[in-house]
C-alpha atoms as a PDB file:
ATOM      1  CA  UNK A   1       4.270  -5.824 -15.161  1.00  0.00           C
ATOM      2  CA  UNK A   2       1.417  -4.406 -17.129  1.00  0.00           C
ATOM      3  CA  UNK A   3      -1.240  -1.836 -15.203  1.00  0.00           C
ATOM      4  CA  UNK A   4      -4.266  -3.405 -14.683  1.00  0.00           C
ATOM      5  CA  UNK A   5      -6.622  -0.944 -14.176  1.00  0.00           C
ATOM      6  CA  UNK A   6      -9.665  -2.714 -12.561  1.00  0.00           C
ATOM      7  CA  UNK A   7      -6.958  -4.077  -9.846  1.00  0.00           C
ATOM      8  CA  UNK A   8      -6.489  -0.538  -9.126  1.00  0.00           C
ATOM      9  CA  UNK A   9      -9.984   0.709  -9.389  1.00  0.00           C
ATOM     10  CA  UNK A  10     -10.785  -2.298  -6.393  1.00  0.00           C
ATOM     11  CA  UNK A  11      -8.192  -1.324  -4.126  1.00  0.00           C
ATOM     12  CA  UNK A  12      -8.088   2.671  -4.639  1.00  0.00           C
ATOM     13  CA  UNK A  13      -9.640   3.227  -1.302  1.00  0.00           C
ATOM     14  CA  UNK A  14      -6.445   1.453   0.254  1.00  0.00           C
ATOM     15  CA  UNK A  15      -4.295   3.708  -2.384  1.00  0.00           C
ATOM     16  CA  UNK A  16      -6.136   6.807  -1.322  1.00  0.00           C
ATOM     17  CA  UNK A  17      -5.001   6.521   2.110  1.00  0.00           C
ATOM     18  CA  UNK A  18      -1.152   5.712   1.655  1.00  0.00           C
ATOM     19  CA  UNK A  19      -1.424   8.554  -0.706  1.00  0.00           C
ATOM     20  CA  UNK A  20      -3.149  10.606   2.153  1.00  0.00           C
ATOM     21  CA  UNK A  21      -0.889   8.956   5.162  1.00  0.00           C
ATOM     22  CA  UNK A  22       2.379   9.909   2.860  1.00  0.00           C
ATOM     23  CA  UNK A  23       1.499  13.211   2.472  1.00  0.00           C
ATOM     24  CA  UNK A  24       0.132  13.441   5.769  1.00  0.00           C
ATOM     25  CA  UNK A  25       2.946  11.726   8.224  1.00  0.00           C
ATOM     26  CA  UNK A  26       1.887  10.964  11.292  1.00  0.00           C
ATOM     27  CA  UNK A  27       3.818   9.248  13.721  1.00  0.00           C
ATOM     28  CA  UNK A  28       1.941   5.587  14.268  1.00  0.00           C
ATOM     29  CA  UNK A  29       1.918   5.156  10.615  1.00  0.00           C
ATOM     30  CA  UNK A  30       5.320   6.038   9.687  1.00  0.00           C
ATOM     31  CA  UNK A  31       6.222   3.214  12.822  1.00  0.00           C
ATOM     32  CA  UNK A  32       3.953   0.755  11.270  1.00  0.00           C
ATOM     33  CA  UNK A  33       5.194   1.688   7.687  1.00  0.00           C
ATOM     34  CA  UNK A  34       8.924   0.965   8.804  1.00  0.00           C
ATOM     35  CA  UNK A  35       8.131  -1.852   9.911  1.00  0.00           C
ATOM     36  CA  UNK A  36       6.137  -3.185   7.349  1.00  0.00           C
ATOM     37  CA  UNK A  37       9.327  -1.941   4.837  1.00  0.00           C
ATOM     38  CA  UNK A  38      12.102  -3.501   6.784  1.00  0.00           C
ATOM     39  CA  UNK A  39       9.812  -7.038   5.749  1.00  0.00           C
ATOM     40  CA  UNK A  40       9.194  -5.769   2.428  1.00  0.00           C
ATOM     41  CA  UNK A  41      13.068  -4.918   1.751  1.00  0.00           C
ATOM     42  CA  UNK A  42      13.818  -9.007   2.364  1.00  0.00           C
ATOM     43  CA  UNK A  43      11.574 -10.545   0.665  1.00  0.00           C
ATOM     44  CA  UNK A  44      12.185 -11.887  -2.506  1.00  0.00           C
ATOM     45  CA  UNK A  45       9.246 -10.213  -4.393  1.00  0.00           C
ATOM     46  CA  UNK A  46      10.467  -6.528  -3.432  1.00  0.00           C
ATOM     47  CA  UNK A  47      11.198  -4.307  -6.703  1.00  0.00           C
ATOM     48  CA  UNK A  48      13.832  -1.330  -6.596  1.00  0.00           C
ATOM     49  CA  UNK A  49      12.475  -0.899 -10.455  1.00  0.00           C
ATOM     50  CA  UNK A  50      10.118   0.670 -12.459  1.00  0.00           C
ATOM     51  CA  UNK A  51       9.481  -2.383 -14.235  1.00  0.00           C
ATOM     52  CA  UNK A  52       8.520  -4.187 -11.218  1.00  0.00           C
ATOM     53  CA  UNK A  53       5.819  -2.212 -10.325  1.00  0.00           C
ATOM     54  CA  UNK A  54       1.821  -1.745 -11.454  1.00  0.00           C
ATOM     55  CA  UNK A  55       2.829   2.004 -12.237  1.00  0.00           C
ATOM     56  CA  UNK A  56       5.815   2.437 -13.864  1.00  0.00           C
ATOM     57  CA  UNK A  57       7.780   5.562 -11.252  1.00  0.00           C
ATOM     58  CA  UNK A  58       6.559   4.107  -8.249  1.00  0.00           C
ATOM     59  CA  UNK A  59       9.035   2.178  -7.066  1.00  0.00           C
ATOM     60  CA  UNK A  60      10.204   0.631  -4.601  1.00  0.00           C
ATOM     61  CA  UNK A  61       7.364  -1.957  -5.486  1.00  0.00           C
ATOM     62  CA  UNK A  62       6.349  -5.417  -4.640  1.00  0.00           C
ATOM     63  CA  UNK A  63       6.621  -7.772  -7.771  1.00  0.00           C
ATOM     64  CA  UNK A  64       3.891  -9.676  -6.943  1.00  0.00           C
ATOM     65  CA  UNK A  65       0.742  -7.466  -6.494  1.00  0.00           C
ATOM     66  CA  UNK A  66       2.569  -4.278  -8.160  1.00  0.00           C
ATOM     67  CA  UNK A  67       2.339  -1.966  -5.686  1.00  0.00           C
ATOM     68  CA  UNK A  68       3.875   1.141  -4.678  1.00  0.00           C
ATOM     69  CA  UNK A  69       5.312   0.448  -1.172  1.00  0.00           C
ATOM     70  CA  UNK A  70       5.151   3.888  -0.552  1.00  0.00           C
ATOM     71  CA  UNK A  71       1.768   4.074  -0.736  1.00  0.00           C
ATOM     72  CA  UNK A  72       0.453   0.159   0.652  1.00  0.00           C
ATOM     73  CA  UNK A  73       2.727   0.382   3.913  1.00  0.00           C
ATOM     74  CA  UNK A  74       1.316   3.411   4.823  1.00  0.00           C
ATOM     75  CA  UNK A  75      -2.336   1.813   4.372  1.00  0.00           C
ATOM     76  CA  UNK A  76      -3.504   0.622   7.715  1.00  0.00           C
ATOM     77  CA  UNK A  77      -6.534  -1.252   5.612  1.00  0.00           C
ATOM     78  CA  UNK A  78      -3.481  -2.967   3.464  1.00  0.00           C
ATOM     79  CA  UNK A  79      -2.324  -6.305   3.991  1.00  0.00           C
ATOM     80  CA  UNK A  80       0.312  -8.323   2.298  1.00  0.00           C
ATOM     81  CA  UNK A  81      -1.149 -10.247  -0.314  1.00  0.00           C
ATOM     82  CA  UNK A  82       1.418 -13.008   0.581  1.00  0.00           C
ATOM     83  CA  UNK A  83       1.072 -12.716   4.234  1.00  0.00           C
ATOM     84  CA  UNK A  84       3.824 -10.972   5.616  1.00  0.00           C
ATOM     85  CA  UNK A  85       2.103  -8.748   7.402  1.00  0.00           C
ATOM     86  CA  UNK A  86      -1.742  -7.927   8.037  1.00  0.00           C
ATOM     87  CA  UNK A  87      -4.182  -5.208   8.305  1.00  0.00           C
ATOM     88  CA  UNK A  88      -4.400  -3.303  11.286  1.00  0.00           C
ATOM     89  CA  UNK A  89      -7.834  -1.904  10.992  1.00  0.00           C
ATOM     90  CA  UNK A  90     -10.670  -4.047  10.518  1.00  0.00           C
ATOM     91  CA  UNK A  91     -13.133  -3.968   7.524  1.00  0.00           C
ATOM     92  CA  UNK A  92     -15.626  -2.087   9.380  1.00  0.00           C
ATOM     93  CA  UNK A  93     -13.266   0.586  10.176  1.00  0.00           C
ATOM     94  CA  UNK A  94     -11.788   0.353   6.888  1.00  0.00           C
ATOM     95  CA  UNK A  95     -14.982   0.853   5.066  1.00  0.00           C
ATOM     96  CA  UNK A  96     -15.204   3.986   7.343  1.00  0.00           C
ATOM     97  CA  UNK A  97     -11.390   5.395   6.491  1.00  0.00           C
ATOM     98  CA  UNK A  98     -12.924   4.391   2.537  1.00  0.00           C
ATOM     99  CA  UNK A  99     -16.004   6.702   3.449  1.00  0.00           C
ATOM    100  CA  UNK A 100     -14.096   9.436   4.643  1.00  0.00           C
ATOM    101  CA  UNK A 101     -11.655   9.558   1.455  1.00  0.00           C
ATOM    102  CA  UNK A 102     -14.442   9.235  -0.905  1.00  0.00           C
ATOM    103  CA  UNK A 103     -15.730  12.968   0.895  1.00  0.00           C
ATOM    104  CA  UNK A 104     -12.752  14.510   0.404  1.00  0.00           C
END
């Protein structure tokens, strides 16, 4: 998988904020996180390989969007792309988590 950098540039405000909730832990992500990982490590499209992911390093990474699972289970704005599991902030309030990354 080759980077595509205007992929990244649209969702850095979700990357921002698994970078920030991974560095960061608090306990309601890291529960919401394991459970979004315990999905991710059964479905057919997760990546133990740097060649599977966006960024070559940041695996464990879904092979079909490229992302570091690191980083997009620990994004309460992120949702599976193939619908595995969903969002748990809305847009408003992820435009506002956006906002408040964009500060620091």
């Amino acid at each position: 998988m080759k980077i595509n950098v205007i992929e990244i540039w649209k969702e850095r405000g979700a990357i921002f904020e698994g970078v920030r909730n991974r560095i960061f832990k608090q306990e309601h992500v890291e529960e919401i996180a394991e459970r979004r990982l315990t999905i991710c490590r059964t479905c057919e499209h997760y990546g133990n390989s740097s060649e599977d992911c966006m960024i070559a390093g940041t695996h464990p990474c879904c092979k079909h969007c490229g992302c570091c699972l690191a980083f997009k289970s620990r994004a309460l704005s992120a949702s599976c792309e193939l619908g595995f599991w969903d969002a748990v902030v809305n847009e408003k309030e992820g435009d506002m988590i956006n906002e408040q990354i964009e500060q620091l």
